[in-house]
Protein backbone atom coordinates (compact mmCIF):
# COMPACT_ATOMS: atom_id res chain seq x y z
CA UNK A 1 6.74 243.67 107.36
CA UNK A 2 4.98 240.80 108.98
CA UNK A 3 4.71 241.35 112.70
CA UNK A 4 5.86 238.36 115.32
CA UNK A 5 2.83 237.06 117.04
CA UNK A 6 3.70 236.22 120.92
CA UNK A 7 3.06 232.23 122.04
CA UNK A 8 1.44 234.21 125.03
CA UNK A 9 -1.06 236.26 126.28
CA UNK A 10 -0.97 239.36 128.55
CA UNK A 11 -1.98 237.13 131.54
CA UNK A 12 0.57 234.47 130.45
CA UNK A 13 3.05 237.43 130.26
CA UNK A 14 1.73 238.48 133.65
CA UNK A 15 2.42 235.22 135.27
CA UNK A 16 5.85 234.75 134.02
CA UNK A 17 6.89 238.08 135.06
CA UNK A 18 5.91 237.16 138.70
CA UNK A 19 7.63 233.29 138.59
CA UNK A 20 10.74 235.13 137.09
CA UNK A 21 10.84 237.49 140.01
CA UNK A 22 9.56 234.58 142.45
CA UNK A 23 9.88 230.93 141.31
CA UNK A 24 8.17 230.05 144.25
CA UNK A 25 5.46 232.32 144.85
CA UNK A 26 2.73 230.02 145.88
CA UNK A 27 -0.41 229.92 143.71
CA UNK A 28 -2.32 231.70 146.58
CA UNK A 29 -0.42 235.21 145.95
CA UNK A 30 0.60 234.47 142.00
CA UNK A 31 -2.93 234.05 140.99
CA UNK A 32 -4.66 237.55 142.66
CA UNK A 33 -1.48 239.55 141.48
CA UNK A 34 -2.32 238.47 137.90
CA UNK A 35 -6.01 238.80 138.20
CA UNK A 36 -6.85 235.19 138.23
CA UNK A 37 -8.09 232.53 141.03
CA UNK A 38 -5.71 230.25 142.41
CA UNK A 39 -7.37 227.70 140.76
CA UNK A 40 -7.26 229.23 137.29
CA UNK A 41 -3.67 230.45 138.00
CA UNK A 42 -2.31 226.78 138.58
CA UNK A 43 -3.88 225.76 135.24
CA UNK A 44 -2.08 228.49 133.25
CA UNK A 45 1.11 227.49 134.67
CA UNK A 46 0.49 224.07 134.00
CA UNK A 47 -0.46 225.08 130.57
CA UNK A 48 2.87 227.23 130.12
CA UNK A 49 4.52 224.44 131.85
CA UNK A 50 3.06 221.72 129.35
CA UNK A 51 3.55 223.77 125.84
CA UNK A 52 7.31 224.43 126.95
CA UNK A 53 7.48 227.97 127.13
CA UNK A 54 8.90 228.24 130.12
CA UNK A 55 10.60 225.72 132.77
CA UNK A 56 10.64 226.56 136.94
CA UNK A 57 14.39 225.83 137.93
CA UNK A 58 16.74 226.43 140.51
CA UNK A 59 19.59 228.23 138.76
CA UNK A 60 22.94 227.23 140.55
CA UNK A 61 26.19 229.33 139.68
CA UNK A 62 28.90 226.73 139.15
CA UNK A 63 31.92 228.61 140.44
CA UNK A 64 29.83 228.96 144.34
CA UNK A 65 29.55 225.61 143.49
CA UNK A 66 33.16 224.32 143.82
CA UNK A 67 34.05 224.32 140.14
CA UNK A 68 36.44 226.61 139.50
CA UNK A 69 36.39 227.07 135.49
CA UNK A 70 33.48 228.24 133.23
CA UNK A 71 34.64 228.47 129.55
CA UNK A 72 33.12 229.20 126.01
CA UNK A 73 34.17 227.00 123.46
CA UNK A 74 33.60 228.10 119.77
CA UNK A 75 33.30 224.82 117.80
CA UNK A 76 33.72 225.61 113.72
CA UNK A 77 32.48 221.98 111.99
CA UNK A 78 32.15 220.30 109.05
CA UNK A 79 29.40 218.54 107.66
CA UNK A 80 26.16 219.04 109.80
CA UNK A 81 26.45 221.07 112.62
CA UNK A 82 23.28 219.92 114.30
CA UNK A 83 24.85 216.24 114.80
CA UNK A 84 28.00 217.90 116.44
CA UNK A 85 25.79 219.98 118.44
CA UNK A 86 24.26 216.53 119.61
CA UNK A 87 27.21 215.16 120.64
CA UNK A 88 28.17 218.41 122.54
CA UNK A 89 25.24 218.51 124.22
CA UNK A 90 25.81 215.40 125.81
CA UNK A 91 29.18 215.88 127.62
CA UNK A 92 28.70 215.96 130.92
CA UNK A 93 30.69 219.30 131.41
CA UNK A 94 28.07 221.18 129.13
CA UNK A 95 25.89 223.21 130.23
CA UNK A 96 24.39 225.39 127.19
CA UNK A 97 25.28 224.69 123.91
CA UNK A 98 23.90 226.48 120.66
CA UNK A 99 23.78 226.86 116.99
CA UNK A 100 25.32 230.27 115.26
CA UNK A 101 24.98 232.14 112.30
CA UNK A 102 28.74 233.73 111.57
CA UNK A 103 32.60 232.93 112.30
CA UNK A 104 31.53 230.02 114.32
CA UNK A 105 29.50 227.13 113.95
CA UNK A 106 28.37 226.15 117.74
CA UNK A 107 29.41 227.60 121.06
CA UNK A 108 29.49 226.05 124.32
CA UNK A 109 29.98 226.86 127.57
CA UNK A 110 31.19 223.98 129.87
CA UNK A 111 32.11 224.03 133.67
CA UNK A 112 35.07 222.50 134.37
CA UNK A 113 37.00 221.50 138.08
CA UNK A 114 40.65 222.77 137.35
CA UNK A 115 42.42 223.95 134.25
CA UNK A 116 43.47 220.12 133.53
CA UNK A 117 39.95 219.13 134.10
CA UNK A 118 39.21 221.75 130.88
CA UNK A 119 41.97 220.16 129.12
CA UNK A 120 41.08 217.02 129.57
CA UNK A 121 37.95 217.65 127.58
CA UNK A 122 38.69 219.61 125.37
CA UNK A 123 41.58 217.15 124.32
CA UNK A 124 39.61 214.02 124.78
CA UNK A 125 36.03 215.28 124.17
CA UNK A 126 35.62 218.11 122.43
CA UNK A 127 37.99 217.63 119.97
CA UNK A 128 37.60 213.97 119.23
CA UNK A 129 34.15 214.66 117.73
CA UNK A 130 33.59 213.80 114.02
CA UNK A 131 32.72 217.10 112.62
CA UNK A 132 34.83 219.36 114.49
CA UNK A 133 37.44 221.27 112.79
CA UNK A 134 38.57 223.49 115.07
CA UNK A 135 38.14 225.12 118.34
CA UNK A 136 38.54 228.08 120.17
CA UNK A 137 37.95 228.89 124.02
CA UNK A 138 37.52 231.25 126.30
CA UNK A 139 37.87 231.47 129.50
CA UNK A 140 35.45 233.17 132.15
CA UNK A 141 37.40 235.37 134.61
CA UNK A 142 34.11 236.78 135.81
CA UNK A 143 30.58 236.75 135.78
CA UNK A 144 28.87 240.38 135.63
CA UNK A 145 25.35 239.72 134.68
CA UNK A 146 23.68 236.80 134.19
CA UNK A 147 19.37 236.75 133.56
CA UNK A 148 16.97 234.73 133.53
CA UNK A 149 14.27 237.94 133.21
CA UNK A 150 13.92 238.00 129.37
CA UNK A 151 10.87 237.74 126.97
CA UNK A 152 8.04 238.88 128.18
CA UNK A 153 7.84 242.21 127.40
């Protein structure tokens, strides 16, 4: 069994760790509680920043927001999935869309105003896309857990 080699070091590790806990934590404090200068800490993020193997966001929940419906919508298509998954991708009521391995093709989860609002593209959208055979959604009631604090263990 071949063993997965990690994009990162255990500095790089470090670092995320710290922006994951503290997106802002100036370069001043991140770089000492890794072990590195401020100077030397800036360039690693930069670096992780650069290579895309990790992004510093704001990370908004949609229903504080004013919208009041978050759905999953399991997409089953035919003929390539990837192109679908393109044109999902660039609704404007998407907000993560990806590629499975199983009873569905692609899942998406979409924020939506009202019910209507979810109809509406579902209907009109969703729906209307070559490749799509069928659909199957559901509805968020409630968000329990939701983390951003994964992968660098």
């Amino acid at each position: 069994m071949t063993e997965r080699r990690s994009p990162l070091d255990d500095v790089d590790r470090l670092i995320v760790g710290e922006l994951q806990r503290d997106g802002r934590m100036p370069y001043s404090r991140l770089g000492p509680a890794v072990g590195l200068s401020e100077a030397a800490a800036r360039q690693r993020v930069q670096r992780l920043l650069d290579r895309g193997v990790m992004q510093v966001v704001a990370v908004t929940d949609p229903l504080q927001l004013g919208s009041r419906v978050m759905a999953m919508v399991a997409v089953r298509t035919t003929g390539d999935m990837r192109r679908v998954a393109d044109e999902l991708s660039a609704l404007d009521e998407s907000i993560y869309v990806v590629a499975t391995a199983g009873s569905f093709d692609l899942l998406a989860e979409v924020v939506c105003d009202d019910h209507e609002h979810l109809l509406r593209v579902l209907s009109d959208k969703v729906r209307t896309i070559e490749g799509v055979a069928s659909t199957e959604s559901f509805i968020y009631l409630d968000v329990r857990k939701h983390v951003f604090s994964y992968g660098v263990e």
